[in-house]
N, C-alpha and C. Protein backbone atom coordinates (compact mmCIF):
# COMPACT_ATOMS: atom_id res chain seq x y z
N UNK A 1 -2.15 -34.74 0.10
CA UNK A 1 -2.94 -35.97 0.06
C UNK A 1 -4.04 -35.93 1.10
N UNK A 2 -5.53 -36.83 0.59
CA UNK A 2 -6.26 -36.69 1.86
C UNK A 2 -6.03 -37.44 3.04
N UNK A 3 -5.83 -37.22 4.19
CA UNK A 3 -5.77 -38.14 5.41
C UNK A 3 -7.33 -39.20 4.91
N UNK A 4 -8.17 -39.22 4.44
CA UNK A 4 -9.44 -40.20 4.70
C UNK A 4 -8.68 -40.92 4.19
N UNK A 5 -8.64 -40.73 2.54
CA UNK A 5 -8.18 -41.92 0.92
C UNK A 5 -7.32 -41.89 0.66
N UNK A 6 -6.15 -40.84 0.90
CA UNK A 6 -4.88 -41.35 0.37
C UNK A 6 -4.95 -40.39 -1.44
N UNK A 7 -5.68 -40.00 -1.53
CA UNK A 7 -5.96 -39.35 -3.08
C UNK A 7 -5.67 -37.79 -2.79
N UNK A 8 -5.07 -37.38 -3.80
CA UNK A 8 -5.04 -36.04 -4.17
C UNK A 8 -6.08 -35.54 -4.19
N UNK A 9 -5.92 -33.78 -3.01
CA UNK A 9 -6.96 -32.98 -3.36
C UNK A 9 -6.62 -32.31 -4.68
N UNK A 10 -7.88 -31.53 -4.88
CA UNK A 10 -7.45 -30.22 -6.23
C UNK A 10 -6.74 -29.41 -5.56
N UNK A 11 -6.28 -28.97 -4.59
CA UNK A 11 -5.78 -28.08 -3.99
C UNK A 11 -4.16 -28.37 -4.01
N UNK A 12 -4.53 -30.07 -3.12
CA UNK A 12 -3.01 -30.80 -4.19
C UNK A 12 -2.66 -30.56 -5.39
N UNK A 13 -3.62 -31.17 -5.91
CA UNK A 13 -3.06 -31.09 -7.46
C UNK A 13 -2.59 -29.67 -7.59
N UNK A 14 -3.36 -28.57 -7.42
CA UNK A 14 -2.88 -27.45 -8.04
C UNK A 14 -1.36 -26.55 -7.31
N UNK A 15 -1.06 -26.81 -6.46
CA UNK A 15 0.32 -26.62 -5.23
C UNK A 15 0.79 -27.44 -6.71
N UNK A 16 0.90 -28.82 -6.90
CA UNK A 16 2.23 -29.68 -7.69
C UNK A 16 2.03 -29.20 -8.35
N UNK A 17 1.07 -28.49 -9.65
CA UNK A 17 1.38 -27.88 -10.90
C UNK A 17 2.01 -26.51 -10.79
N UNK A 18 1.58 -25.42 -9.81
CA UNK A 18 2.16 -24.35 -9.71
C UNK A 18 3.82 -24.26 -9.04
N UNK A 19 4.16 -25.34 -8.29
CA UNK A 19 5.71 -25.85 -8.26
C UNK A 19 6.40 -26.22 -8.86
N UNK A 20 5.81 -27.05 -10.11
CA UNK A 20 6.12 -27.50 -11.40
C UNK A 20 6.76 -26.73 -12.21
N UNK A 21 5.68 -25.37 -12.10
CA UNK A 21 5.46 -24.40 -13.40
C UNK A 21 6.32 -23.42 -12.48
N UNK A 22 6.80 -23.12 -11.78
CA UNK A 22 8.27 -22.47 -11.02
C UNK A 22 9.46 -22.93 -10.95
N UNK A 23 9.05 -24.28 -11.19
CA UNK A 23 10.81 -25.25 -11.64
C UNK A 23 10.90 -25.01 -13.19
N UNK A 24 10.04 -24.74 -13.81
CA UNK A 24 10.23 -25.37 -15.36
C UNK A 24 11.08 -23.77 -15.91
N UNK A 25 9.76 -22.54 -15.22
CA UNK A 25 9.85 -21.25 -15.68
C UNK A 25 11.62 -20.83 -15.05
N UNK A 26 12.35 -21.33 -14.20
CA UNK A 26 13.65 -21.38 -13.84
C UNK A 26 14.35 -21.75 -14.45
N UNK A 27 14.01 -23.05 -15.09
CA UNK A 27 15.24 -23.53 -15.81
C UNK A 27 14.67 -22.62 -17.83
N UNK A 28 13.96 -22.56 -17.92
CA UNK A 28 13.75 -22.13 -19.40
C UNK A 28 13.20 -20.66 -19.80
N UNK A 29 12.53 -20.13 -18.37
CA UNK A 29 12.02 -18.67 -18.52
C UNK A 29 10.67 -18.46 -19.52
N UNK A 30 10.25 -17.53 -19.49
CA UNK A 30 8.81 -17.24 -19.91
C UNK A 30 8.68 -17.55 -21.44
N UNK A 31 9.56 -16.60 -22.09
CA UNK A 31 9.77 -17.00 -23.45
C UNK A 31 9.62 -18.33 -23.72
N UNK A 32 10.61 -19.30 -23.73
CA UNK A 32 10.93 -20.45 -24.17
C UNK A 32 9.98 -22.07 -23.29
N UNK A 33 9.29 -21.17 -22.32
CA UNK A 33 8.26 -22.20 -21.44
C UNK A 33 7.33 -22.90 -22.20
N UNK A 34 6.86 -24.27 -22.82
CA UNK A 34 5.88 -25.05 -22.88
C UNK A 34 5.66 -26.00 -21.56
N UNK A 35 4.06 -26.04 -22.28
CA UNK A 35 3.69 -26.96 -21.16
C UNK A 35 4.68 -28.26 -20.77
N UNK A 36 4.80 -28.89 -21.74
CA UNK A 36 5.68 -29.89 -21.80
C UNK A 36 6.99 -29.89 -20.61
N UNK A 37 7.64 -28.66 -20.87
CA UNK A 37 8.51 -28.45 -19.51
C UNK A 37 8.23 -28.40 -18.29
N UNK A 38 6.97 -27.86 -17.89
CA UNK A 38 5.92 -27.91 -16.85
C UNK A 38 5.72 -29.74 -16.21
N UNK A 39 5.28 -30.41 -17.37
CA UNK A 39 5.04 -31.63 -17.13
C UNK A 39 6.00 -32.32 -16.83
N UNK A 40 6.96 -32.24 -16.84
CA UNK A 40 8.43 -32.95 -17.26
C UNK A 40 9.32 -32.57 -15.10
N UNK A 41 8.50 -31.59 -15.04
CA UNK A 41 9.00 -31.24 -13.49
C UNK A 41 7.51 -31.48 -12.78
N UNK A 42 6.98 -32.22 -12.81
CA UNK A 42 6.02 -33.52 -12.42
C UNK A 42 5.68 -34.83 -12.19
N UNK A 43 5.19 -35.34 -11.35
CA UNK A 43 5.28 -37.08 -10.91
C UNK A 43 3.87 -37.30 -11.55
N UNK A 44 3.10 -36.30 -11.82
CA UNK A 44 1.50 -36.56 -12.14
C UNK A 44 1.60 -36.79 -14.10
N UNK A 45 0.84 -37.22 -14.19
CA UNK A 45 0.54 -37.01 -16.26
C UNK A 45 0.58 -35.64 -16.38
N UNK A 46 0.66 -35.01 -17.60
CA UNK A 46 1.13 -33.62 -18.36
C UNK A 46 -0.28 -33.62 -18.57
N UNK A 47 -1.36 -34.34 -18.52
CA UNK A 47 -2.49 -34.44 -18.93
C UNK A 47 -3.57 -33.79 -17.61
N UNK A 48 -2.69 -33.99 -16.52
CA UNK A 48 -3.57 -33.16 -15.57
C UNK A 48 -3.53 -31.15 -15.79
N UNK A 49 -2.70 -31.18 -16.57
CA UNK A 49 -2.39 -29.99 -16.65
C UNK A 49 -3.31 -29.36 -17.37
N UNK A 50 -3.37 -29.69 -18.78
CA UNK A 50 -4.75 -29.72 -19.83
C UNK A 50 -5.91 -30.05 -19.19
N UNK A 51 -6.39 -30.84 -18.23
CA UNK A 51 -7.64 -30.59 -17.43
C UNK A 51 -7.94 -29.55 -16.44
N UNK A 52 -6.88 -29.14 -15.88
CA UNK A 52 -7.08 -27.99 -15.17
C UNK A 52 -7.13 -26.88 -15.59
N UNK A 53 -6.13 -26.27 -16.81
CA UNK A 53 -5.84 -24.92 -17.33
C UNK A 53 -6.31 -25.10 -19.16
N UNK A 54 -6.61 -24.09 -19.45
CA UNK A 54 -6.84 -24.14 -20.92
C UNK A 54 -5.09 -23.41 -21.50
N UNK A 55 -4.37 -23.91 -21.29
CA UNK A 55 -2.87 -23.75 -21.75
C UNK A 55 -2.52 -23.20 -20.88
N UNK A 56 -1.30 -22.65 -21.92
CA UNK A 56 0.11 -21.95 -20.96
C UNK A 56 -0.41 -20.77 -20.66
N UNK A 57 -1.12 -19.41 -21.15
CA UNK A 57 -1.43 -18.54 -20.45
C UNK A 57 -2.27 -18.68 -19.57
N UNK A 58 -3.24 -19.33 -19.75
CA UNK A 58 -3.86 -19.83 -18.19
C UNK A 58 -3.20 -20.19 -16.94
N UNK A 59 -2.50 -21.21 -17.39
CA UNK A 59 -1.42 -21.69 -16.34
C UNK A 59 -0.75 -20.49 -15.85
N UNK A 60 -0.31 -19.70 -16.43
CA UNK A 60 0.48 -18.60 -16.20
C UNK A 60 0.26 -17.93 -15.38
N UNK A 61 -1.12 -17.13 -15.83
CA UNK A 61 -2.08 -16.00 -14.75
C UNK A 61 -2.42 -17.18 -14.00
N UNK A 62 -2.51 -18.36 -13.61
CA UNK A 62 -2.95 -18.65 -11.77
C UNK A 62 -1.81 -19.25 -11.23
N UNK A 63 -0.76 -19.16 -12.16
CA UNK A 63 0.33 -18.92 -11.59
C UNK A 63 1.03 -17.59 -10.74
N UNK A 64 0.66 -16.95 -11.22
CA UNK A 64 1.15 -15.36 -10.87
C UNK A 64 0.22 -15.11 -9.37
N UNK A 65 -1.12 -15.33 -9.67
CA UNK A 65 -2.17 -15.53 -8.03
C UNK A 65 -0.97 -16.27 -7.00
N UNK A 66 -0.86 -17.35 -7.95
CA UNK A 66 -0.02 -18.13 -6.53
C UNK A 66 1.08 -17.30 -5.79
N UNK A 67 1.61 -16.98 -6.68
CA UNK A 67 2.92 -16.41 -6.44
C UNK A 67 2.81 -15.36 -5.83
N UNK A 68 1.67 -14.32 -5.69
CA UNK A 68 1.38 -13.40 -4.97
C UNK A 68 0.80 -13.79 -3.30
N UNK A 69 -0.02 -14.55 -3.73
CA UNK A 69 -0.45 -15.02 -2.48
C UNK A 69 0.55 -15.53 -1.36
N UNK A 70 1.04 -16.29 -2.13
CA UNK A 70 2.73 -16.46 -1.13
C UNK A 70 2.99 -15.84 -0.32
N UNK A 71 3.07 -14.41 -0.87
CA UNK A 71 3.79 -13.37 -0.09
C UNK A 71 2.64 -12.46 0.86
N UNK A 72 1.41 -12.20 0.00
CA UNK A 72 0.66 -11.65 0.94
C UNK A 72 -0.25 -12.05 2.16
N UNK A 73 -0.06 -13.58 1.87
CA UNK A 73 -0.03 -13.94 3.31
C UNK A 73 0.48 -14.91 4.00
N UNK A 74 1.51 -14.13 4.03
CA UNK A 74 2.61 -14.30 4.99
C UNK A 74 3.15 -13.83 5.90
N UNK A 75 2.35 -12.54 6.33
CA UNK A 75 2.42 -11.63 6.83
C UNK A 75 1.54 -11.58 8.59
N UNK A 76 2.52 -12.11 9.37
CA UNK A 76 1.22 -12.26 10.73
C UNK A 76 1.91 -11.14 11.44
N UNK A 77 0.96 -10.58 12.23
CA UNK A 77 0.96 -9.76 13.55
C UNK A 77 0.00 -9.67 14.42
N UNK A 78 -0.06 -9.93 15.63
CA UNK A 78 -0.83 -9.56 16.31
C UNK A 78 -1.28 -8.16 16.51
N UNK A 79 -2.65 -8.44 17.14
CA UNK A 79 -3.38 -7.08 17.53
C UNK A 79 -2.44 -5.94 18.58
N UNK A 80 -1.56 -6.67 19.09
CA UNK A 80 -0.35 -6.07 20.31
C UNK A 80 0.62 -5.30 19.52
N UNK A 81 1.15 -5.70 18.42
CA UNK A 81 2.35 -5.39 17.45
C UNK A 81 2.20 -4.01 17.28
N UNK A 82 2.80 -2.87 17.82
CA UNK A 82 3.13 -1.77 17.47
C UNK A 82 3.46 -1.32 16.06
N UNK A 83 2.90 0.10 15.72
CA UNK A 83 2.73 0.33 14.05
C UNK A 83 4.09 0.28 13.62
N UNK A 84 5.31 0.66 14.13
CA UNK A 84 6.41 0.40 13.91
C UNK A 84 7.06 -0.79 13.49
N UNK A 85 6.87 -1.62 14.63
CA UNK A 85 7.13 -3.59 14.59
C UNK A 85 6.62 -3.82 13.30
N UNK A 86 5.45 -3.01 12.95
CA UNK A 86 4.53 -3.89 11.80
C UNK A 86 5.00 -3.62 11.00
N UNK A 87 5.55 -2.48 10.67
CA UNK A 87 6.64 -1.65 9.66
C UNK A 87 7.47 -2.64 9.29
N UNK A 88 8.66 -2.97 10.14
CA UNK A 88 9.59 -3.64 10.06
C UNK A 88 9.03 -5.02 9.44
N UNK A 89 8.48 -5.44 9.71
CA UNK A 89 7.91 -6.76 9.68
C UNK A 89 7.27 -6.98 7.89
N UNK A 90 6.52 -5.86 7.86
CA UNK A 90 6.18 -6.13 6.23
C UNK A 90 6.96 -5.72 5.49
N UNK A 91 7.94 -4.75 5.96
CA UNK A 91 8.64 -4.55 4.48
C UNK A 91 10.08 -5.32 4.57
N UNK A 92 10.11 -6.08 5.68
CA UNK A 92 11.00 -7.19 5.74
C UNK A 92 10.81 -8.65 5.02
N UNK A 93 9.50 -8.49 5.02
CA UNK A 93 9.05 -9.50 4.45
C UNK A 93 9.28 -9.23 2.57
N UNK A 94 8.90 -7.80 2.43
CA UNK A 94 9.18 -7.84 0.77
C UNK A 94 10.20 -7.95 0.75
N UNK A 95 11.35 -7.64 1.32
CA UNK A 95 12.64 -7.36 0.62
C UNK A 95 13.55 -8.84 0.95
N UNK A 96 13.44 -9.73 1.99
CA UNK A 96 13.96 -10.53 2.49
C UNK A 96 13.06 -11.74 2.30
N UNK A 97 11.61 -12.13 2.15
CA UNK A 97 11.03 -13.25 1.60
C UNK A 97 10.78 -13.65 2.85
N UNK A 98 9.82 -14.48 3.21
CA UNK A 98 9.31 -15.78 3.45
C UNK A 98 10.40 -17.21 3.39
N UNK A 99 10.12 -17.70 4.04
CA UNK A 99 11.15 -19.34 4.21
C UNK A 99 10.42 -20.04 3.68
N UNK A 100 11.23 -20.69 2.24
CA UNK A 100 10.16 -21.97 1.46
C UNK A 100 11.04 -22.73 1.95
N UNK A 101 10.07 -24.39 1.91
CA UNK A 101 10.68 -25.46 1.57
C UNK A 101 11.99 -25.90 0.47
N UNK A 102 11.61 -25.33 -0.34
CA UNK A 102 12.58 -25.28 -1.92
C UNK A 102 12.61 -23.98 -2.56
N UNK A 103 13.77 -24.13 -2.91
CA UNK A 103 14.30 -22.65 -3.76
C UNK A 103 13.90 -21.65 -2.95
N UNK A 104 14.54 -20.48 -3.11
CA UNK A 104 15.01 -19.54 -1.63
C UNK A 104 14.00 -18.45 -2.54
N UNK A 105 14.00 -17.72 -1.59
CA UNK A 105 13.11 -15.60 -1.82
C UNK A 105 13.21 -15.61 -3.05
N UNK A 106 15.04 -15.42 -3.32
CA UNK A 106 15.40 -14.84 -4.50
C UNK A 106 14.89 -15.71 -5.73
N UNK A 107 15.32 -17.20 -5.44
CA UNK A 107 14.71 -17.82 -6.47
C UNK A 107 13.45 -17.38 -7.56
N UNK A 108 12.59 -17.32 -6.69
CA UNK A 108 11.27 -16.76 -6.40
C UNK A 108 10.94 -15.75 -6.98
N UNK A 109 11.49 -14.70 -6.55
CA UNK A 109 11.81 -13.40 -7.03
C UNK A 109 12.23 -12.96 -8.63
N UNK A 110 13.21 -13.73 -8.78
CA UNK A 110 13.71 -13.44 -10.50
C UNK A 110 12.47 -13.71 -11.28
N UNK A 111 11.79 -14.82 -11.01
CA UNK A 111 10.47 -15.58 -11.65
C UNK A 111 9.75 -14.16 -11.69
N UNK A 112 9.24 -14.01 -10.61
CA UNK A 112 8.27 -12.88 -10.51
C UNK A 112 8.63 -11.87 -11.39
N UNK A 113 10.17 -11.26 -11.14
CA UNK A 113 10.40 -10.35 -11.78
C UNK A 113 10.36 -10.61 -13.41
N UNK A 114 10.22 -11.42 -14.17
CA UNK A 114 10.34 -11.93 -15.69
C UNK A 114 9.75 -11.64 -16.15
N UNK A 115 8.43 -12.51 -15.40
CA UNK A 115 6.82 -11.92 -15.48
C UNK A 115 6.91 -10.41 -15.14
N UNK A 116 6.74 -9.96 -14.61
CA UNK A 116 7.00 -8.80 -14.79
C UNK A 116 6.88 -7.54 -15.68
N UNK A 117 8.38 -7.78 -16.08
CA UNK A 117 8.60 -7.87 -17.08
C UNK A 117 8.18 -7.69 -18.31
N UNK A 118 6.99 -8.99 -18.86
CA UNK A 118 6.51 -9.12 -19.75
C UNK A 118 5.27 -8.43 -19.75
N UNK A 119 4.88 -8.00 -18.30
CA UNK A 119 3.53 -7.66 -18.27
C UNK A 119 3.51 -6.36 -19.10
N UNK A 120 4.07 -5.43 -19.36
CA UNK A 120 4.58 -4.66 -20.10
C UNK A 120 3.65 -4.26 -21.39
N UNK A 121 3.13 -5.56 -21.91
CA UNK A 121 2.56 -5.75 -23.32
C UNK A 121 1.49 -7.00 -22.61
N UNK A 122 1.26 -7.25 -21.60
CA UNK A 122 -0.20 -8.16 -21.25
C UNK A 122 -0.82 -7.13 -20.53
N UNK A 123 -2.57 -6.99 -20.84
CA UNK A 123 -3.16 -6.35 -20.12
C UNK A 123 -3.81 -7.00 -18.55
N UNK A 124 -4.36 -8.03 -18.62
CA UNK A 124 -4.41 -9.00 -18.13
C UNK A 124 -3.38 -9.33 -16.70
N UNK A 125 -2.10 -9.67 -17.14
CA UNK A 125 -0.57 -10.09 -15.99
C UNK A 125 -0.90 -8.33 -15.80
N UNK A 126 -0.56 -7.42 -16.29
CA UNK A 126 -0.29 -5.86 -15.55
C UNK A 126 -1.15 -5.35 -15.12
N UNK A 127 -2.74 -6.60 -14.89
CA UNK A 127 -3.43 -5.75 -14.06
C UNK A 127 -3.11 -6.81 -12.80
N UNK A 128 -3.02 -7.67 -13.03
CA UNK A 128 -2.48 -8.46 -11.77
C UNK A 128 -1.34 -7.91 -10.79
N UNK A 129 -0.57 -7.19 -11.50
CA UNK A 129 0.53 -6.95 -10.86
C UNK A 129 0.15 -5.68 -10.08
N UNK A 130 -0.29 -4.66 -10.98
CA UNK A 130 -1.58 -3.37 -10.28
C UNK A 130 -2.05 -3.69 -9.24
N UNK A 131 -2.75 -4.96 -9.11
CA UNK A 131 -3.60 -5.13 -7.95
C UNK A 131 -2.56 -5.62 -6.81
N UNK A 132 -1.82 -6.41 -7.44
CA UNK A 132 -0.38 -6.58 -5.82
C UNK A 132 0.04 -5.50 -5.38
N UNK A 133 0.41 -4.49 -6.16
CA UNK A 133 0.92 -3.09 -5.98
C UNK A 133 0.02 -2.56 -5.02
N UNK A 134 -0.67 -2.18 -5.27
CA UNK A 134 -1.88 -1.20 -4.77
C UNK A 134 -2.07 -2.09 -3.47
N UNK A 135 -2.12 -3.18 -3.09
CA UNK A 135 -2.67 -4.17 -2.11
C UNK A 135 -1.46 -3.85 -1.07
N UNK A 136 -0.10 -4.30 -1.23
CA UNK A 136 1.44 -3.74 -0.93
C UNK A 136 0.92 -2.36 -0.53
N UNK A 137 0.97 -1.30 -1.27
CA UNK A 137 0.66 -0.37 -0.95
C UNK A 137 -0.22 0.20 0.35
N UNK A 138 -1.44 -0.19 -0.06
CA UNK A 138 -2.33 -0.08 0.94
C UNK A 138 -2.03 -0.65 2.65
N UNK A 139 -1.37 -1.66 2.40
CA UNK A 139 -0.82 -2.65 3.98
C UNK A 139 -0.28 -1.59 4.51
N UNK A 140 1.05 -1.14 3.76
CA UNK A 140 1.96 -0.17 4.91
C UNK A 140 1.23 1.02 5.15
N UNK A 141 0.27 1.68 4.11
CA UNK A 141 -0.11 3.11 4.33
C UNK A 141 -1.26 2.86 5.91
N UNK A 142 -2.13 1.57 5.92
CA UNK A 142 -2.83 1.63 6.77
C UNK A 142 -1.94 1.74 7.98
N UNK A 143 -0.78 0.78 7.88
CA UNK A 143 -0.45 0.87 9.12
C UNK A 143 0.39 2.15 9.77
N UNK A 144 0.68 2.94 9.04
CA UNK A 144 1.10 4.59 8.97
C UNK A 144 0.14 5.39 9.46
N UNK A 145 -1.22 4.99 8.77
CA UNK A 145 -2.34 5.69 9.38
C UNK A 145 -2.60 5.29 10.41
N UNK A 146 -2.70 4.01 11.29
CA UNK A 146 -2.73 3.88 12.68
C UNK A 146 -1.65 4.09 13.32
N UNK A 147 -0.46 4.27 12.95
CA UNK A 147 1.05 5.12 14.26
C UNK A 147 -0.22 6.63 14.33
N UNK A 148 -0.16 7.28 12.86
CA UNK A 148 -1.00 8.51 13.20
C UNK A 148 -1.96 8.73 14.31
N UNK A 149 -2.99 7.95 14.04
CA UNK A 149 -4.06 7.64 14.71
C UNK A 149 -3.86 7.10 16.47
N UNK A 150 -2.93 6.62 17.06
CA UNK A 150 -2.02 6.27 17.86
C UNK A 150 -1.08 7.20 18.46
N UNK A 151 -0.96 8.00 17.64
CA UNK A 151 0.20 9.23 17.94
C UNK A 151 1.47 8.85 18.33
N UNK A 152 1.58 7.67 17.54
CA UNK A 152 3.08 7.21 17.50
C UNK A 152 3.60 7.78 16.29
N UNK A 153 3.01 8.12 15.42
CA UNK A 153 3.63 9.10 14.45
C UNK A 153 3.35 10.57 14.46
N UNK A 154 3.76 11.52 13.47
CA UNK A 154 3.41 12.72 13.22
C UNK A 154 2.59 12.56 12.07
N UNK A 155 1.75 13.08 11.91
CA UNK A 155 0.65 13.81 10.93
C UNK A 155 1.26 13.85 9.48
N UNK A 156 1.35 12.55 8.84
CA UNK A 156 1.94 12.79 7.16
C UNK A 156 0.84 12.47 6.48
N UNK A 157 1.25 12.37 5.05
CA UNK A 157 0.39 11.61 3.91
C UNK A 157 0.98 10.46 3.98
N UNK A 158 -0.34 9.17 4.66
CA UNK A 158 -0.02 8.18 4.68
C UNK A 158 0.06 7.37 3.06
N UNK A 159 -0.84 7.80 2.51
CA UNK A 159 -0.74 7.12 1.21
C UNK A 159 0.46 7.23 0.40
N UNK A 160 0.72 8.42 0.41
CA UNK A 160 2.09 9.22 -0.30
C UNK A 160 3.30 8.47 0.26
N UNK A 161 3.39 8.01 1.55
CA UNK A 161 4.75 7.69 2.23
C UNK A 161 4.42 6.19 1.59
N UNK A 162 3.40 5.54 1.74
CA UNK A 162 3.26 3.99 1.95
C UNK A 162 3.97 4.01 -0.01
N UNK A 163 3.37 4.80 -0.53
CA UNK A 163 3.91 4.60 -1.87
C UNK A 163 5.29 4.42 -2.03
N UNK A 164 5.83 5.52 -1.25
CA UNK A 164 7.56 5.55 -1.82
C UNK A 164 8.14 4.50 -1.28
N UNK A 165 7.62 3.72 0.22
CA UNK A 165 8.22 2.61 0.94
C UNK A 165 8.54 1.62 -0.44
N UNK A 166 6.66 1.60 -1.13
CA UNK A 166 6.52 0.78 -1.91
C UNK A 166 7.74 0.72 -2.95
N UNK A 167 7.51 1.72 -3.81
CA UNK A 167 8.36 1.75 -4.82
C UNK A 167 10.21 2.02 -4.39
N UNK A 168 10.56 2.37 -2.81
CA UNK A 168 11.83 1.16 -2.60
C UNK A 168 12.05 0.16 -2.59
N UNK A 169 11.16 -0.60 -2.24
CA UNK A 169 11.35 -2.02 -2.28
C UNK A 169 11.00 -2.88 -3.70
N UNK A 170 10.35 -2.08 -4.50
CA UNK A 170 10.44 -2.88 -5.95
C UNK A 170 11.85 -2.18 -6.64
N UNK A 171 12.55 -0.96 -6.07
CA UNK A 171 13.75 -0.78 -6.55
C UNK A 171 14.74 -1.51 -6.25
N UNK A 172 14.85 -2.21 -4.99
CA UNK A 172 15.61 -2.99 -4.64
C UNK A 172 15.60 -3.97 -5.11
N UNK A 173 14.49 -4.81 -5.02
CA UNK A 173 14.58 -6.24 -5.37
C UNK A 173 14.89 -6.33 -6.87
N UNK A 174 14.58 -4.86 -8.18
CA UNK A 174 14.89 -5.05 -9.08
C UNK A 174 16.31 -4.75 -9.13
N UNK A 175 17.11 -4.41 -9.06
CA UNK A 175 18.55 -3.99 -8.60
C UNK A 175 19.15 -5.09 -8.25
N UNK A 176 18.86 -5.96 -7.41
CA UNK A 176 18.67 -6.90 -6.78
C UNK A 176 19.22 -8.30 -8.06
N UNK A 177 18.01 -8.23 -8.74
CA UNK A 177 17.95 -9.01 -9.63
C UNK A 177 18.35 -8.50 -10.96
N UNK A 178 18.29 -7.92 -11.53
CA UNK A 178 18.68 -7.59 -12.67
C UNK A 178 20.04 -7.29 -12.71
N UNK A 179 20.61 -6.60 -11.68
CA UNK A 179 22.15 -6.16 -12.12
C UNK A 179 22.83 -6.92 -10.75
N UNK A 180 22.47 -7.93 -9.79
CA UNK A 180 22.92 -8.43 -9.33
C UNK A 180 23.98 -8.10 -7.90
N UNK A 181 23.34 -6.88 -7.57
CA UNK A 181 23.81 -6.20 -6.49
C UNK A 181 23.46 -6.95 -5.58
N UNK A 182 23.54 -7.75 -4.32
CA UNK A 182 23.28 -8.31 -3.77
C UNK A 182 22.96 -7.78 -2.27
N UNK A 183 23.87 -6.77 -2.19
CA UNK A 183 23.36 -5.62 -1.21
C UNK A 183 22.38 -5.27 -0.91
N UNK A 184 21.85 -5.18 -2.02
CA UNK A 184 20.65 -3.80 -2.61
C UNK A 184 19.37 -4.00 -1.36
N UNK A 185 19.05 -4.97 -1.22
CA UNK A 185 17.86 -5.15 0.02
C UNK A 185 18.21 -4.70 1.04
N UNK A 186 19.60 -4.95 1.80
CA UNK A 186 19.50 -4.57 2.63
C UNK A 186 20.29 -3.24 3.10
N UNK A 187 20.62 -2.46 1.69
CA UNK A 187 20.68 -1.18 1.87
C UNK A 187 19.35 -0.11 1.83
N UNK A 188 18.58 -0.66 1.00
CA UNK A 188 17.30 -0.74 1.00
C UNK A 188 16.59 -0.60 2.07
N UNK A 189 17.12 -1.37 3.13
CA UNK A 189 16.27 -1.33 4.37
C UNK A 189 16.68 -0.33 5.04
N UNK A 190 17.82 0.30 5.05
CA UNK A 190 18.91 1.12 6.03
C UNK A 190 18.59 2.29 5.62
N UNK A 191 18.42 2.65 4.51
CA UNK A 191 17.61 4.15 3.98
C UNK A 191 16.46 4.25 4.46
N UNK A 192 15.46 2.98 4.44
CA UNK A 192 14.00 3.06 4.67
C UNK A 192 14.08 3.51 5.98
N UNK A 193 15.14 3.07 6.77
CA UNK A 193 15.05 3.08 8.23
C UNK A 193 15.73 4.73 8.91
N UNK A 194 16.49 4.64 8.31
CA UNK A 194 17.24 6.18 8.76
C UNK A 194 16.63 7.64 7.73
N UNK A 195 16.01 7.22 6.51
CA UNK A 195 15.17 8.53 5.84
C UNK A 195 13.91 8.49 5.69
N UNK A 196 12.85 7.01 5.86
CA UNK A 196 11.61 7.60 5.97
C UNK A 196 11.16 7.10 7.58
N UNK A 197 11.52 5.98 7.80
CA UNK A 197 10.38 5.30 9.12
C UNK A 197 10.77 6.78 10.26
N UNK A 198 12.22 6.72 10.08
CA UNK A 198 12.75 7.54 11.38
C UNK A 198 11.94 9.30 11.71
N UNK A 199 11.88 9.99 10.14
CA UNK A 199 10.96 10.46 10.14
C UNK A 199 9.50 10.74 10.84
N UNK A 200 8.83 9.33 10.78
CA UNK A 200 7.89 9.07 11.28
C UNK A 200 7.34 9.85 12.32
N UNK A 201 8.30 9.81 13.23
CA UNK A 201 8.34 10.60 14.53
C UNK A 201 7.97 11.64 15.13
N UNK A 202 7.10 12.31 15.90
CA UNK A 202 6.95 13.51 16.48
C UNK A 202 8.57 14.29 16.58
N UNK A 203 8.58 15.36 16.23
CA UNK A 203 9.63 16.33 17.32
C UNK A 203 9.73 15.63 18.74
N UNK A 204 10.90 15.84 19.36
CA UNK A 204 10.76 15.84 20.41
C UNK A 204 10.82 17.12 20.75
């Protein structure tokens, strides 16, 4: 709400529809989602929805922005934070989430993963998801390249390592979620930590 008027920003408005459209997509999932369910986990008219988005795939893809954004920035460190700390820190953040107000990581997570999922057969959602990937990607490899650069690491392929970090942590969280291992993250982390970060390291 604005502190001047008391009125909803668009920024408001669009937070309650994309919370909406994460309660609705929980209880009914991608398949079976109309707007209508969207509206129905709302205090506003179903009619703000139709002014903002030209339907459900609209709604969808700036749904999926949201949902990314969430996570990618969420991510603080200072200029002090050692390439290591920073290590820990972002891929703690994929595998373990951010603290919402409502509904937990995992919550969160299954959603994402659905979509997902479906992107499979959308060109559109699987380039969205491409671009989180690659973005994920890029975070840890830079910060690999500055331990290098720092000589807190040894001389690897930063891109190559930042990848496989990557693609543990979408193994986990899918593991995670799909077959309900509940472990899986934070075994996830214990490999990352004892077979690649540890690595990292000069000889002594």
């Amino acid at each position: 709400m604005s502190e001047s008027d008391g009125q909803s920003t668009p920024q408001d408005t669009r937070e309650v529809i994309m919370e909406a459209t994460f309660r609705a997509l929980s209880k009914h999932g991608y398949k079976d989602l109309r707007v209508r369910d969207i509206g129905e986990e709302m205090d506003m008219s179903r009619q703000v929805i139709h002014y903002h988005f030209d339907g459900k795939y609209d709604l969808i893809s700036s749904f999926l922005e949201y949902i990314i954004d969430q996570y990618e920035g969420s991510v603080e460190v200072d200029d002090e934070t050692d390439p290591r700390t920073e290590l820990d820190v972002r891929i703690d953040r994929c595998l373990f989430g951010p603290e919402f107000d409502d509904f937990s990581h995992w919550d969160r997570m299954k959603v994402y993963h659905e979509l997902y999922a479906y992107a499979q057969n959308d060109a559109e959602h699987r380039a969205l998801f491409n671009e989180h990937y690659d973005r994920l990607r890029e975070s840890i490899s830079t910060v690999i390249e500055d331990g290098i650069e720092q000589g807190a690491f040894r001389d690897v392929d930063a891109d190559l390592m930042g990848q496989l970090i990557t693609d543990v942590i979408h193994a986990a969280r899918g593991r995670r979620i799909a077959l309900g291992h509940e472990d899986a993250p934070d075994e996830a982390k214990r490999a990352v930590n004892d077979f690649i970060l540890d690595s990292l390291y000069p000889p002594q």
